[in-house]
N, C-alpha and C. Protein backbone atom coordinates (compact mmCIF):
# COMPACT_ATOMS: atom_id res chain seq x y z
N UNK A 1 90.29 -169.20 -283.68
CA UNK A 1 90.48 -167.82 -283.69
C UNK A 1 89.19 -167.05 -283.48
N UNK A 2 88.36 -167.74 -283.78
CA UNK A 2 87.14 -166.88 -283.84
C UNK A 2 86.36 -166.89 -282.42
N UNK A 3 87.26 -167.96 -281.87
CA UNK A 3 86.91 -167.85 -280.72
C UNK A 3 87.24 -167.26 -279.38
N UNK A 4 89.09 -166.55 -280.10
CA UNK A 4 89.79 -165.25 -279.02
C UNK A 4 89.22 -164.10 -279.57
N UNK A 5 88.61 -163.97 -280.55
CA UNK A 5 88.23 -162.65 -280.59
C UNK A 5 86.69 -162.62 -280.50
N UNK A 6 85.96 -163.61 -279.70
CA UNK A 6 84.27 -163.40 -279.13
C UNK A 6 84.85 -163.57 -277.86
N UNK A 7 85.87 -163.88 -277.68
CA UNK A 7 86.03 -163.60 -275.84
C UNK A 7 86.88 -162.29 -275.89
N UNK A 8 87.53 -161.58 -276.60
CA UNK A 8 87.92 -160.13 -276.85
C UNK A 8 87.24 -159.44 -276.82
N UNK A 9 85.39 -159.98 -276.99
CA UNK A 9 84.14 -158.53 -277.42
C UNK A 9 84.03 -159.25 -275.73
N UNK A 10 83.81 -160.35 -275.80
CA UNK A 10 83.44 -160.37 -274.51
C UNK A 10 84.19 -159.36 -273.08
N UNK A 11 84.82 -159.56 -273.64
CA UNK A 11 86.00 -158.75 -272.00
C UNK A 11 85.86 -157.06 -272.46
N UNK A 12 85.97 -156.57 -273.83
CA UNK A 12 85.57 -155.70 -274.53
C UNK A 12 84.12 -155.19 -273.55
N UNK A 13 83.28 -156.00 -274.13
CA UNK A 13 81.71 -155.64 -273.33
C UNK A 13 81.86 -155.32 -271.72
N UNK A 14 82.37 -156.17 -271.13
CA UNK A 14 82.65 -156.36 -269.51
C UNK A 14 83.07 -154.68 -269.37
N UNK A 15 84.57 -154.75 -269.85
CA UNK A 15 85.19 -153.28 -269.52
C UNK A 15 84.40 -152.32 -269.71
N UNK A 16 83.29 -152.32 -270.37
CA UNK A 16 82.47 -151.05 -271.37
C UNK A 16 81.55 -150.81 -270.18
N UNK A 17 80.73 -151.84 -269.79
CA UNK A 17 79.85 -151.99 -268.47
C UNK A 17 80.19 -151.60 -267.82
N UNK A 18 81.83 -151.77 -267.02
CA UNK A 18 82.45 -151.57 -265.44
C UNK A 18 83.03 -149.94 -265.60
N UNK A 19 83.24 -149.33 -266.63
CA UNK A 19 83.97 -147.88 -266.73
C UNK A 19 82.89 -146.91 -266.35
N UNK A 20 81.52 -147.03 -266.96
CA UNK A 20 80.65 -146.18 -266.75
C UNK A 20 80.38 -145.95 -264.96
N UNK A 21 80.53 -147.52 -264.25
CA UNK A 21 79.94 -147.51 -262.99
C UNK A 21 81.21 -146.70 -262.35
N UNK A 22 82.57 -146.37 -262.60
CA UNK A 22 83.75 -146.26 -262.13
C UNK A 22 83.35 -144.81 -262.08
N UNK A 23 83.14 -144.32 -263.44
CA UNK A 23 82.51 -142.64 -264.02
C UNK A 23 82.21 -142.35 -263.02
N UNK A 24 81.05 -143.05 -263.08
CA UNK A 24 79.12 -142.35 -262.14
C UNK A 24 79.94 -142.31 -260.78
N UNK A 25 80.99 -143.46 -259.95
CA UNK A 25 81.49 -143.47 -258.53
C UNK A 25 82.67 -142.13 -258.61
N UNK A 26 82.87 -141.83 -259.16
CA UNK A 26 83.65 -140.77 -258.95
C UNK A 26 82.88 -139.46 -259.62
N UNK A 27 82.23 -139.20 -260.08
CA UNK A 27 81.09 -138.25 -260.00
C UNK A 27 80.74 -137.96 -259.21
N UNK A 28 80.05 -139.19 -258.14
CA UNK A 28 79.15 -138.85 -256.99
C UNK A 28 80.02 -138.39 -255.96
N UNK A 29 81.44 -138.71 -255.95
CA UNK A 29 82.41 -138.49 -255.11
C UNK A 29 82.78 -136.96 -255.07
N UNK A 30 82.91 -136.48 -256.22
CA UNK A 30 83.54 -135.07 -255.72
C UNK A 30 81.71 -134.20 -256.31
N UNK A 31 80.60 -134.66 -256.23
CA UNK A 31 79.48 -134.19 -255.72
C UNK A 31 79.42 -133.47 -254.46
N UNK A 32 79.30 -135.35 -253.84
CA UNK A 32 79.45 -134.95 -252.42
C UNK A 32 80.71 -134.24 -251.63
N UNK A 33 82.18 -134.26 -252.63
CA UNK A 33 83.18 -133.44 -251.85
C UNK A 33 82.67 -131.83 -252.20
N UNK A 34 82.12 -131.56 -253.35
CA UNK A 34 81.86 -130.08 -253.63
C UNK A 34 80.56 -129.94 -252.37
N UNK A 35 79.62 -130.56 -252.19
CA UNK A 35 78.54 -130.24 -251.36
C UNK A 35 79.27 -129.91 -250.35
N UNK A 36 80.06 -130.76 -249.66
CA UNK A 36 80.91 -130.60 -248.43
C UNK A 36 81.49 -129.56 -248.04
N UNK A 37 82.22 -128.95 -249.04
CA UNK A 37 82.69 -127.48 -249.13
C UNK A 37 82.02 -126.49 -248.60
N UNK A 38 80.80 -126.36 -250.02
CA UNK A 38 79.92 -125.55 -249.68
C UNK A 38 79.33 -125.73 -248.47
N UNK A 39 78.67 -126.46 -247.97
CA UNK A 39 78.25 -126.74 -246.50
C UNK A 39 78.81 -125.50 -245.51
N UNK A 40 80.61 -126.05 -245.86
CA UNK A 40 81.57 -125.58 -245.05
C UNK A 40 81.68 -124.33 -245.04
N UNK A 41 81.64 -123.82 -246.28
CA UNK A 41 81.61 -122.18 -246.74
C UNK A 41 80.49 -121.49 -246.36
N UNK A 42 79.45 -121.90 -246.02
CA UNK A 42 77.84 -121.61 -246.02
C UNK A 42 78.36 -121.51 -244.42
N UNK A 43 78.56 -121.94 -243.90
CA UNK A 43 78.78 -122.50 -242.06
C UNK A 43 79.49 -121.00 -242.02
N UNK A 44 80.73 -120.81 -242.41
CA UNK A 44 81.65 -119.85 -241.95
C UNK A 44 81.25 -118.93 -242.39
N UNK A 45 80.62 -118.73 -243.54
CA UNK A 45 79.95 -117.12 -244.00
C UNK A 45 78.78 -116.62 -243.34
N UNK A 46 78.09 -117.93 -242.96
CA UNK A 46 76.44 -117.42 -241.71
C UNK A 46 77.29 -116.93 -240.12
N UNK A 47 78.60 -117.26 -239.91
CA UNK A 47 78.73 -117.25 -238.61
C UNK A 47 79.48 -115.24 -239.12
N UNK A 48 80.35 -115.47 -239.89
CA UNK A 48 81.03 -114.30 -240.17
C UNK A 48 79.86 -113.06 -239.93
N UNK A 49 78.73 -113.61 -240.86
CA UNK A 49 77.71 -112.37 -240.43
C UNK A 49 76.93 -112.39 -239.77
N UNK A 50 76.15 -113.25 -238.88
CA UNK A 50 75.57 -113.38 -238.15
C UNK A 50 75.65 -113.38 -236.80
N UNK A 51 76.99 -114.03 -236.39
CA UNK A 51 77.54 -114.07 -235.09
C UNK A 51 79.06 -113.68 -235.15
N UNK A 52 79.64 -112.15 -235.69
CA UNK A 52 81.15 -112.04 -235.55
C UNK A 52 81.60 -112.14 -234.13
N UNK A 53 80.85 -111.96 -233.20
CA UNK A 53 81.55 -112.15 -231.67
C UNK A 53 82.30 -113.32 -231.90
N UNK A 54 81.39 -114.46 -232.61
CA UNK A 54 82.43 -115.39 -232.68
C UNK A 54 83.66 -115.49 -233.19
N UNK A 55 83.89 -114.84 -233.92
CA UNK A 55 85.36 -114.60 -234.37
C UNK A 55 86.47 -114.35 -233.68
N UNK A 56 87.82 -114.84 -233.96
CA UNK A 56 88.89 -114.49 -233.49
C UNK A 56 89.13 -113.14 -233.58
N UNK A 57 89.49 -112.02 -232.82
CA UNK A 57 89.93 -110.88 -233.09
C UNK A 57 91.24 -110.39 -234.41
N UNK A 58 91.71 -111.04 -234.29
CA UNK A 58 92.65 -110.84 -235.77
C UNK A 58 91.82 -111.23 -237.04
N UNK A 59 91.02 -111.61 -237.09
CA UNK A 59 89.75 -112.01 -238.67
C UNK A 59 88.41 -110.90 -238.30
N UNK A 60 88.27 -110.86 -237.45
CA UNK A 60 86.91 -110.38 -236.93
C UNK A 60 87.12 -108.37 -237.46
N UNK A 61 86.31 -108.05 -239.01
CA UNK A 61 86.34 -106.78 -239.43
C UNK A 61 85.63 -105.77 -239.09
N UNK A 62 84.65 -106.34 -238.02
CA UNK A 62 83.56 -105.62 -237.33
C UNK A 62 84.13 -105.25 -235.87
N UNK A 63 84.86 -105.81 -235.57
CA UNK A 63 85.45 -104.99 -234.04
C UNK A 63 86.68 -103.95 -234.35
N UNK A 64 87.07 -103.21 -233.36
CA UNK A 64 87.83 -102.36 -233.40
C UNK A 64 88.75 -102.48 -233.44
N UNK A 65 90.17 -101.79 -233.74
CA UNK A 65 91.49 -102.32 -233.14
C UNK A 65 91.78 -101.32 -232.23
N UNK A 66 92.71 -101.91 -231.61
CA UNK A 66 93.33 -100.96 -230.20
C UNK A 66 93.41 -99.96 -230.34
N UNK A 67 93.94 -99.33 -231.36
CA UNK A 67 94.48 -97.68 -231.90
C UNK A 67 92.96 -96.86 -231.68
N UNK A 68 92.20 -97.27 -232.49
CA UNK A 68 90.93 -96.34 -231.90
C UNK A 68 90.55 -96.70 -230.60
N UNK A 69 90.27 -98.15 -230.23
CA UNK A 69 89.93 -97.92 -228.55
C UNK A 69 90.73 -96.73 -227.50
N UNK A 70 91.89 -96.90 -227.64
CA UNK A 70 93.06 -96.32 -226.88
C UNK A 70 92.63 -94.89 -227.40
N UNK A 71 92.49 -94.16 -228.57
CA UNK A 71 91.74 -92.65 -228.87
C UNK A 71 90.15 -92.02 -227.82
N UNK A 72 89.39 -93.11 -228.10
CA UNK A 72 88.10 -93.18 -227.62
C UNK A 72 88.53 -92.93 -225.67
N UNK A 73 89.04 -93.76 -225.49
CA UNK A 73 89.47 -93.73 -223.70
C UNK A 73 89.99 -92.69 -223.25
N UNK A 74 90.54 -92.07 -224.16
CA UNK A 74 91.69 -90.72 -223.59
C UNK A 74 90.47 -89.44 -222.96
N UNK A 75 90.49 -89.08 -221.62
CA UNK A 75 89.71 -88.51 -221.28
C UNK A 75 90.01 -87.36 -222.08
N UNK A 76 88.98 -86.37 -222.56
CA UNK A 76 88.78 -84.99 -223.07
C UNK A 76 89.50 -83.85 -221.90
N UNK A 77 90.38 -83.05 -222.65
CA UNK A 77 90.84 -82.19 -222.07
C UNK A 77 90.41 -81.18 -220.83
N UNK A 78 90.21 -81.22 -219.77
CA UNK A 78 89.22 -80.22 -219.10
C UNK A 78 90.16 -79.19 -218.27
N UNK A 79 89.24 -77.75 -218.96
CA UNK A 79 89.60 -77.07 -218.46
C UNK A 79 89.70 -76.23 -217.20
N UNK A 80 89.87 -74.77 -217.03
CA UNK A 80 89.48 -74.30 -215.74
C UNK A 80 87.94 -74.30 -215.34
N UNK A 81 87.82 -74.40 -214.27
CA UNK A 81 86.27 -74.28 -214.09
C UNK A 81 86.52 -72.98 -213.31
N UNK A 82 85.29 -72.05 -213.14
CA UNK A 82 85.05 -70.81 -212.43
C UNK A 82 83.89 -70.86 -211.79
N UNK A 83 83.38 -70.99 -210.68
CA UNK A 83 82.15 -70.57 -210.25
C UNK A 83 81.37 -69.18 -209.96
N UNK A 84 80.26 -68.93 -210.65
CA UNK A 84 79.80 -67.74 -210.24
C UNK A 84 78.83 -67.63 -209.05
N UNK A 85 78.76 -66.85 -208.52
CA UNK A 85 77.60 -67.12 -207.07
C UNK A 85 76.38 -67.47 -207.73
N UNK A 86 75.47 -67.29 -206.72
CA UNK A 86 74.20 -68.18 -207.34
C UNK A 86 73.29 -66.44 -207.34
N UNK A 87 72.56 -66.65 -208.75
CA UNK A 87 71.56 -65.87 -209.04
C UNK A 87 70.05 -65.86 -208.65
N UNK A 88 69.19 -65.14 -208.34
CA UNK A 88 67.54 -65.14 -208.57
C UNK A 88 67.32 -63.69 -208.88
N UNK A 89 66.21 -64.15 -210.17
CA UNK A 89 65.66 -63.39 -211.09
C UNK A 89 64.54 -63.81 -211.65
N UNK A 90 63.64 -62.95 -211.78
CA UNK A 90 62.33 -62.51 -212.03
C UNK A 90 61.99 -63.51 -213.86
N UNK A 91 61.34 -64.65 -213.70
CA UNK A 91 60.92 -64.92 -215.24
C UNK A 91 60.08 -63.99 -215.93
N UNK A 92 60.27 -64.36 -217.32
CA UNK A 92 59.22 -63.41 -217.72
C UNK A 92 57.41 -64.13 -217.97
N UNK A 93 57.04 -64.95 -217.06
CA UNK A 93 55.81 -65.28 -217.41
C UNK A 93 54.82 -64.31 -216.65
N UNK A 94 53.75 -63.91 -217.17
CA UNK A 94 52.64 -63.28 -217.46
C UNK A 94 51.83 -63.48 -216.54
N UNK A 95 51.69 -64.54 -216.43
CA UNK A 95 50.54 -65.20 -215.80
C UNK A 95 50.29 -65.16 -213.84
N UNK A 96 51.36 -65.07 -213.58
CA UNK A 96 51.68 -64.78 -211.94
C UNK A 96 53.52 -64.89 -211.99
N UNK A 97 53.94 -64.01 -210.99
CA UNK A 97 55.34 -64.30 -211.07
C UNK A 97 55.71 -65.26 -210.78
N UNK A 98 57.29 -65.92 -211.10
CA UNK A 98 58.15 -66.99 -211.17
C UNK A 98 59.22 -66.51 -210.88
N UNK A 99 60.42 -67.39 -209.94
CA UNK A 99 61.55 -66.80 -209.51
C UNK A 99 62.21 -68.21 -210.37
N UNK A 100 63.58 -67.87 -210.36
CA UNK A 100 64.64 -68.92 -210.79
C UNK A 100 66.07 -68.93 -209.99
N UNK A 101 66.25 -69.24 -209.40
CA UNK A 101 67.16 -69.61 -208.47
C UNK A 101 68.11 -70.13 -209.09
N UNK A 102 69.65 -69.87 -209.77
CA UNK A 102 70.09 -70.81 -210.51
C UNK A 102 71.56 -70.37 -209.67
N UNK A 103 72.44 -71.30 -210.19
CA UNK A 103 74.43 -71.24 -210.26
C UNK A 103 74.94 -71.97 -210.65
N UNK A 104 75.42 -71.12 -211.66
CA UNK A 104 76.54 -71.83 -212.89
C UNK A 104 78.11 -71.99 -212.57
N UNK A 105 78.46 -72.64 -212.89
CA UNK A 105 80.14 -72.95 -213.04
C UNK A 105 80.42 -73.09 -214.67
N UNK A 106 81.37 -72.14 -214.87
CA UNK A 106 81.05 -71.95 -216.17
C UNK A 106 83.36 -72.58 -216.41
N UNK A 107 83.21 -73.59 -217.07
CA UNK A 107 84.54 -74.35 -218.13
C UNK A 107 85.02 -73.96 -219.72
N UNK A 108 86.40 -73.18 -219.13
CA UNK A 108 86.83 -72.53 -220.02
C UNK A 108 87.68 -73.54 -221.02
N UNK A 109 88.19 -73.49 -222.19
CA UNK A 109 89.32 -74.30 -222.73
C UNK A 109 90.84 -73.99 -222.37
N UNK A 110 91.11 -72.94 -221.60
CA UNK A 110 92.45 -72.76 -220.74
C UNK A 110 92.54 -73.96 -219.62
N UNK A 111 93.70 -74.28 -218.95
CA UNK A 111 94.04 -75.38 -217.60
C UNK A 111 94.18 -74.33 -216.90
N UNK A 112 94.40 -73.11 -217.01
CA UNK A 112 94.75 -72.09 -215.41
C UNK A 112 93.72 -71.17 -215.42
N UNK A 113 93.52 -70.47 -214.56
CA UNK A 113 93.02 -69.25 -214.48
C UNK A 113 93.35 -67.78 -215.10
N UNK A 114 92.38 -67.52 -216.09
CA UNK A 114 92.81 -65.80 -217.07
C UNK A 114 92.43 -64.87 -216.26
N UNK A 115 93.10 -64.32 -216.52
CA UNK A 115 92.79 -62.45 -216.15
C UNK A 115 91.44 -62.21 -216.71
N UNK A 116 91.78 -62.06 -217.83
CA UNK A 116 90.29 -61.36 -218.31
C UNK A 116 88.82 -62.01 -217.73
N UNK A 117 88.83 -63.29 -216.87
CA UNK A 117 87.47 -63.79 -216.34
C UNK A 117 87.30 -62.39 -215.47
N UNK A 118 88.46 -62.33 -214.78
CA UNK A 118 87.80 -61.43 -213.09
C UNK A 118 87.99 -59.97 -213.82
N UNK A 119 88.70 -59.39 -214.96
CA UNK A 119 88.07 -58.35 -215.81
C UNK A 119 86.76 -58.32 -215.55
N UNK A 120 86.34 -59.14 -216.98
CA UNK A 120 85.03 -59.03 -216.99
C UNK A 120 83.67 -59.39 -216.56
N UNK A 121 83.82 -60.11 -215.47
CA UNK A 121 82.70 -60.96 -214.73
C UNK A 121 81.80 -60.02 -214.32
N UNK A 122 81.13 -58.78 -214.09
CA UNK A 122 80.47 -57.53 -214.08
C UNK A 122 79.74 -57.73 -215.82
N UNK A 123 80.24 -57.76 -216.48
CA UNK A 123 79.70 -57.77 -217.90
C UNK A 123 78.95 -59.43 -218.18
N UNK A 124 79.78 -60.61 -218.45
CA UNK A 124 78.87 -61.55 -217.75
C UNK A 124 78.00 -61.95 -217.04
N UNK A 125 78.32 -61.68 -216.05
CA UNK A 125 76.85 -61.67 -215.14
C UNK A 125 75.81 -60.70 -215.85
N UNK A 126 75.95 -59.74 -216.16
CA UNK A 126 74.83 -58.75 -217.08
C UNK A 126 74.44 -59.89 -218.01
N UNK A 127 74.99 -60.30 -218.72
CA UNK A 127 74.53 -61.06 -219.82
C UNK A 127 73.88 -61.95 -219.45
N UNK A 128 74.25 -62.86 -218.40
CA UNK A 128 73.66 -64.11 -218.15
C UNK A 128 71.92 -63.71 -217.15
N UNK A 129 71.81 -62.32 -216.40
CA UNK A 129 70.82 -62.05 -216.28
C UNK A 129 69.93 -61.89 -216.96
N UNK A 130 70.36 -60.96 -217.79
CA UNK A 130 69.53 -60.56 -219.40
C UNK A 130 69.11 -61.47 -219.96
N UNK A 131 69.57 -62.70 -220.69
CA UNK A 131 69.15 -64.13 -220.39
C UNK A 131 68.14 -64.94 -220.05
N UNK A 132 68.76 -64.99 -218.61
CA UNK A 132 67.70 -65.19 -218.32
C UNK A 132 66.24 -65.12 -217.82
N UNK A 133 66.41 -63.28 -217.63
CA UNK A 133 64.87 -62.47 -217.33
C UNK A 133 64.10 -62.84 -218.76
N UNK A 134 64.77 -63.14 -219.50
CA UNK A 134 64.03 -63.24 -220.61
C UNK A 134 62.89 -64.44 -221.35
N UNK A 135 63.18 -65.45 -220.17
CA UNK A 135 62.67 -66.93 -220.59
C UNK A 135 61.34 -66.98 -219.57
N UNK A 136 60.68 -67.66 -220.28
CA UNK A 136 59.33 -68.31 -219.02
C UNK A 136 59.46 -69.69 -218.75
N UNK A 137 59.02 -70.07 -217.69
CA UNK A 137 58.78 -71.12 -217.04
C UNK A 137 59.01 -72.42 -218.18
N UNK A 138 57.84 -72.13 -219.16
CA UNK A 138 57.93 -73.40 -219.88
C UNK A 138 59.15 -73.76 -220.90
N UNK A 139 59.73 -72.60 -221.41
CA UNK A 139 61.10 -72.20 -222.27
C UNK A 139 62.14 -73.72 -221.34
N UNK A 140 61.95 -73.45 -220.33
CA UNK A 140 63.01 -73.92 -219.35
C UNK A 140 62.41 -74.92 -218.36
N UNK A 141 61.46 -75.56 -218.61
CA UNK A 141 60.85 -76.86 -217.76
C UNK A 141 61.54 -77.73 -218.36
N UNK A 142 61.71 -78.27 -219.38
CA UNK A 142 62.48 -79.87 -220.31
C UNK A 142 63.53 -79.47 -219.98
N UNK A 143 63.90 -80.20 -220.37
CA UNK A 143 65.59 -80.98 -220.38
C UNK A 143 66.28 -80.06 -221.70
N UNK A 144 65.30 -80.26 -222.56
CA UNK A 144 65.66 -79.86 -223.83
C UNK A 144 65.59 -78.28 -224.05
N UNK A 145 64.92 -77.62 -223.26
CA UNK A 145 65.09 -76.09 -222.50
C UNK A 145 66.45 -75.48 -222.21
N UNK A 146 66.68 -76.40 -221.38
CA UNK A 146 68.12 -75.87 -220.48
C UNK A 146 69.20 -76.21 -221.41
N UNK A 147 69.26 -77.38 -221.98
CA UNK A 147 70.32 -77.77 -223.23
C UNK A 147 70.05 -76.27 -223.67
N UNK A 148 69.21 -75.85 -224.45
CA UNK A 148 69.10 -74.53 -225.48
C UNK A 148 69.56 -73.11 -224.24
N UNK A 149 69.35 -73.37 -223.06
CA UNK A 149 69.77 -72.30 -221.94
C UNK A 149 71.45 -71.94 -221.76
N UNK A 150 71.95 -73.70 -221.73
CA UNK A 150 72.99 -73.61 -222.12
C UNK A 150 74.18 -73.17 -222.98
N UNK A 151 73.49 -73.71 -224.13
CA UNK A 151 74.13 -72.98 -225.33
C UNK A 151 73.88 -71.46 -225.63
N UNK A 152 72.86 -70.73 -225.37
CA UNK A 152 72.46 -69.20 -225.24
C UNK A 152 73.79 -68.84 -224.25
N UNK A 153 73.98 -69.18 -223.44
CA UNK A 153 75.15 -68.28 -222.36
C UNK A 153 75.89 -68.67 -222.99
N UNK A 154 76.62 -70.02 -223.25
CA UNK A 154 77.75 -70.25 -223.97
C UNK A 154 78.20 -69.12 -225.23
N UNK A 155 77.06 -68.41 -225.95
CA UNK A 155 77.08 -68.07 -227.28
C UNK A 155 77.66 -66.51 -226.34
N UNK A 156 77.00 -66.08 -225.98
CA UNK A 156 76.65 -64.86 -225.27
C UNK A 156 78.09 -64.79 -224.47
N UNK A 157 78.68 -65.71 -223.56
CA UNK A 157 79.96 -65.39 -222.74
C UNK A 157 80.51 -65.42 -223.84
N UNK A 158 81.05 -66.04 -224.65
CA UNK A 158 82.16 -65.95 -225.68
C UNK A 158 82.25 -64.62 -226.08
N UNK A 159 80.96 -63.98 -226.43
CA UNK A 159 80.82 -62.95 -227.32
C UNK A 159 81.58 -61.52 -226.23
N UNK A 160 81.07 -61.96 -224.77
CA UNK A 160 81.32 -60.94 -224.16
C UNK A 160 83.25 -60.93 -223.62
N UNK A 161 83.82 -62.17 -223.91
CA UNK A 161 85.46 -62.43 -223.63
C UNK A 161 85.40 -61.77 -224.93
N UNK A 162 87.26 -61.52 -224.85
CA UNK A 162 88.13 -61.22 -226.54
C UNK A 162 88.57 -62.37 -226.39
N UNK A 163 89.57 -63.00 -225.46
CA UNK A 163 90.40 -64.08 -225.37
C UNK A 163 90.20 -65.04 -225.11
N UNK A 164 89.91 -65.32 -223.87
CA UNK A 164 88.99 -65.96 -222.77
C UNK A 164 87.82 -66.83 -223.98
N UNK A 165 88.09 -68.20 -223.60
CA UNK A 165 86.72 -68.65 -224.76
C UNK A 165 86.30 -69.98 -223.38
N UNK A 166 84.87 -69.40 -223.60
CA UNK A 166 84.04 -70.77 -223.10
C UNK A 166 83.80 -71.79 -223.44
N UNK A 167 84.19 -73.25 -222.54
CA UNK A 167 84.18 -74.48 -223.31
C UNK A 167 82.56 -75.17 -223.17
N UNK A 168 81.90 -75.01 -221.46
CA UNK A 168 80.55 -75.73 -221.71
C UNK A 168 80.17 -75.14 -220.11
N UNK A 169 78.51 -74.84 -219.99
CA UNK A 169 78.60 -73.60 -218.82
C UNK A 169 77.71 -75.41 -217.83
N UNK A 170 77.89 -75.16 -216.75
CA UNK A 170 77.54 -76.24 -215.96
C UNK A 170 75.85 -75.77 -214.87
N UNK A 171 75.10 -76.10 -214.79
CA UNK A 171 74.12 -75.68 -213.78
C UNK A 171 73.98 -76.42 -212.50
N UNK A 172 74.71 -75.71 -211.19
CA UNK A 172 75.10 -76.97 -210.33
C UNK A 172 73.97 -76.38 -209.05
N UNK A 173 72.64 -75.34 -209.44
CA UNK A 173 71.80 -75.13 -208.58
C UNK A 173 70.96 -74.61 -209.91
N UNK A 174 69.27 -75.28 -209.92
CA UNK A 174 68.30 -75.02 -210.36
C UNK A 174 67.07 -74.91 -209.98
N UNK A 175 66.38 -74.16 -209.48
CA UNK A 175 64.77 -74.20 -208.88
C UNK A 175 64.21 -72.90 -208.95
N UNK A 176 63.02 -73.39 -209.88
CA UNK A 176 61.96 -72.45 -210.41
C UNK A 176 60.81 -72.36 -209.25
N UNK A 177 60.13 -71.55 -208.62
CA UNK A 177 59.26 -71.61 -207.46
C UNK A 177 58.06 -70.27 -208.65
């Protein structure tokens, strides 16, 4: 008897040895399955922000959907255009005279033609002279001149319509001599 139960510690001992190594192998196992993951998660979250082109369009939160593209494309309403003849008038620089040679086409927010333009186009044109006798050379050399030239008539025709409203005045002849 004493000899089934020293081969009982014995097999006892054995099992005690072999469970720990069983432990540690399945430890290392879902180690390496958790590393794996992450790997995986690390992969798809660097691409998500780093490279969304790569993305499928149905996952991809950085591109657009159709509904705004299709808004964005819709050309802007345009209205009547009117041309006025072409002006020259005297700048106001100091220094030796300057002429300005200009003609506007000036875009209303109506699609047809108003009455009140050929009303008042006598009063407009006043304004838009007045205007511009008033600027020198350098007022109106940039780019960023005529933007501000622009918006001055724009402000100024509105003021001079009741009805009639100006949408954006066009300069389709410019030369300062």
């Amino acid at each position: 008897m004493a000899e089934k139960q020293a081969a009982e510690v014995k097999e006892n001992k054995g099992s005690k040895s072999e469970s720990p190594k069983v432990k540690k192998g399945k430890k290392g196992l879902i180690i390496v399955i958790g590393g794996l993951f992450f790997l995986i998660f690390a992969a798809i979250g660097s691409i998500f922000f780093f490279a969304p082109s790569l993305l499928p369009a149905g996952i991809n939160p950085f591109k657009e959907d159709g509904s705004t593209q299709e808004k964005k494309s819709e050309p802007a309403k345009q209205g009547h255009i009117y041309s006025l003849d072409s002006m020259i008038v005297n700048l106001a620089d100091t220094e030796f005279p300057r002429y300005l040679k200009i003609k506007i086409d000036i875009e209303s927010e109506d699609e047809k033609a108003n009455e009140e333009y050929a009303k008042r186009l006598p009063q407009l044109r006043d304004a838009i002279l007045t205007i511009l006798t008033s600027k020198t050379y350098p007022e109106i050399a940039e780019s960023n001149g005529k933007l501000k030239l622009k918006e001055e008539i724009v402000l100024k025709a509105n003021q001079v319509f009741e009805k009639f409203k100006v949408k954006t005045v066009y300069f389709t002849e410019f030369v300062v001599q």
